[in-house]
C-alpha atoms as a PDB file:
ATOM      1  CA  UNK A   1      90.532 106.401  91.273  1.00  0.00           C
ATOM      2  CA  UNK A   2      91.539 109.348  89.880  1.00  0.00           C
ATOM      3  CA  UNK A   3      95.379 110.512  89.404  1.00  0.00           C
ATOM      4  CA  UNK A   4      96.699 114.215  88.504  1.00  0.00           C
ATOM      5  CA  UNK A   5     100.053 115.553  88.030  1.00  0.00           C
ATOM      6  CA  UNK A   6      99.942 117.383  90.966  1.00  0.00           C
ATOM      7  CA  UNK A   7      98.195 118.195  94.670  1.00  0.00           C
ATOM      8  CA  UNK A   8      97.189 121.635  92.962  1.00  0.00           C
ATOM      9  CA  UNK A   9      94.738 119.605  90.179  1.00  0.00           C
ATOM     10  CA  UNK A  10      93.680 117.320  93.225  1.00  0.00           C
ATOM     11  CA  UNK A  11      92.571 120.726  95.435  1.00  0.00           C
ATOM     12  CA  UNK A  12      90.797 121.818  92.021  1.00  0.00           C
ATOM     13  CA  UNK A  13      89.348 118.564  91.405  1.00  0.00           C
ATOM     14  CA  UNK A  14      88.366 118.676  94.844  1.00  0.00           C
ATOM     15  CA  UNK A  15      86.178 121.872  94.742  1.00  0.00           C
ATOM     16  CA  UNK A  16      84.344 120.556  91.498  1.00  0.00           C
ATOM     17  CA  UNK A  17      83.402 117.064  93.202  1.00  0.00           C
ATOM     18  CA  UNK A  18      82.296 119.041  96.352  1.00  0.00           C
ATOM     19  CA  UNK A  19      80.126 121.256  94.002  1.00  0.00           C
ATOM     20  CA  UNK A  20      78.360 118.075  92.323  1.00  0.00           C
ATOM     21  CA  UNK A  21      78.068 116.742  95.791  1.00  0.00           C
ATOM     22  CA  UNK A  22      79.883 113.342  94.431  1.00  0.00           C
ATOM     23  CA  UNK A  23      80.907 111.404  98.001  1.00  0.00           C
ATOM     24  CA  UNK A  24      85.109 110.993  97.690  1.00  0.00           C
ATOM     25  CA  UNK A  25      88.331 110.263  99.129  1.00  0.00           C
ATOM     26  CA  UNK A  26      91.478 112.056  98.711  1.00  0.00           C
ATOM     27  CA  UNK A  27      94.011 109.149  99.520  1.00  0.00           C
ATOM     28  CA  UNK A  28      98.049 108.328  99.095  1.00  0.00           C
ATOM     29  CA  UNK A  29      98.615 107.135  95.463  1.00  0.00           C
ATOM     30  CA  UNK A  30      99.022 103.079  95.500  1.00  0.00           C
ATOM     31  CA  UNK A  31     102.414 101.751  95.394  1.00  0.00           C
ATOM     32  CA  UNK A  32     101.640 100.066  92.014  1.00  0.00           C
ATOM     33  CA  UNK A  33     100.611 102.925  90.527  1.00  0.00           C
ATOM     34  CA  UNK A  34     102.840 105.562  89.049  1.00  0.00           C
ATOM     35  CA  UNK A  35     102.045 109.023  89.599  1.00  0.00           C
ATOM     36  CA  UNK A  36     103.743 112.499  89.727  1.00  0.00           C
ATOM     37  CA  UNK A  37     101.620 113.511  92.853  1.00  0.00           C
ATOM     38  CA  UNK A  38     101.809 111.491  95.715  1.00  0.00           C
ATOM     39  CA  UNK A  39      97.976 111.779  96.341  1.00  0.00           C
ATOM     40  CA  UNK A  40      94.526 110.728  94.127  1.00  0.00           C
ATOM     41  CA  UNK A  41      90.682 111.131  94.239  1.00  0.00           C
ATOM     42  CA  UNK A  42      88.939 107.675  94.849  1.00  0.00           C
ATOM     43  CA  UNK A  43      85.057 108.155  93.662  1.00  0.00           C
ATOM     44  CA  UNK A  44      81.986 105.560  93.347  1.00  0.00           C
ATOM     45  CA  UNK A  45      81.993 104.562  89.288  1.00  0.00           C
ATOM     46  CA  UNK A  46      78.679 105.931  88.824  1.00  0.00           C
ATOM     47  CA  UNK A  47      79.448 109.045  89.650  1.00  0.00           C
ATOM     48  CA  UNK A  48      82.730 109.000  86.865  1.00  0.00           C
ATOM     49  CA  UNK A  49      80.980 110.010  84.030  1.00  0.00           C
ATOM     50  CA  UNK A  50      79.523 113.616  85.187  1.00  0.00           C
ATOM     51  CA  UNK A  51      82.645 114.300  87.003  1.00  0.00           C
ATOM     52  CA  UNK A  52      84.824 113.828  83.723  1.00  0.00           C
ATOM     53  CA  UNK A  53      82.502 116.119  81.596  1.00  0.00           C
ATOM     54  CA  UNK A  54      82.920 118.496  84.425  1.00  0.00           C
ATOM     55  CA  UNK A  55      86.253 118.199  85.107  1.00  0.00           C
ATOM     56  CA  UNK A  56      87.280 119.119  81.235  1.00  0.00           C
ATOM     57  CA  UNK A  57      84.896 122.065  81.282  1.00  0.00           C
ATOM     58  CA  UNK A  58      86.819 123.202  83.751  1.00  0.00           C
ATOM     59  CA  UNK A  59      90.394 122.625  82.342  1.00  0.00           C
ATOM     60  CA  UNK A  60      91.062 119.864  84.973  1.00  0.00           C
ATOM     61  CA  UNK A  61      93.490 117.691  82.752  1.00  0.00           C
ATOM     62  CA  UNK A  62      93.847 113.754  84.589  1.00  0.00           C
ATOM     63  CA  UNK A  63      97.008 111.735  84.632  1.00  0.00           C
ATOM     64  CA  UNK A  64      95.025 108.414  85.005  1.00  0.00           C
ATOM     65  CA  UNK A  65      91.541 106.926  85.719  1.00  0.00           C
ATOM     66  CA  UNK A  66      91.958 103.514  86.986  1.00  0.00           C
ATOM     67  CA  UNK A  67      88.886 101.381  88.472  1.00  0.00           C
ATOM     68  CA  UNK A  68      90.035  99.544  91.215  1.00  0.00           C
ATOM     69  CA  UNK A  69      87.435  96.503  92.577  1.00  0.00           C
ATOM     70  CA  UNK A  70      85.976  97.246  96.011  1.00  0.00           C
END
């Protein structure tokens, strides 16, 4: 799961997942989590690693990464 400061990182993280063709979910931040955007990026694990490198060449800064069991 994947948390940013705000629904404009999400839409950017968003078009870089899309371009990897990494399967996702944009859903509502858990209660138990604290964020400063109200919505987060779940992914599959073995996708995270190639999505982070990508992510910071593009400037996409992350509030959190949390893995969450299925």
């Amino acid at each position: 799961m994947l948390l940013f400061q705000s629904i404009h990182k999400v839409m950017q993280a968003e078009r870089v997942i899309v371009s990897l063709g990494i399967d996702y979910q944009i859903v509502p931040v858990p209660k138990e989590f604290s964020s400063e955007c109200g919505m987060c990026i779940e992914i599959d694990c073995s996708d995270s690693d190639a999505l982070l490198a990508e992510l910071q060449i593009n400037r996409i800064s992350i509030n959190a990464v949390i893995k969450v069991d299925a």
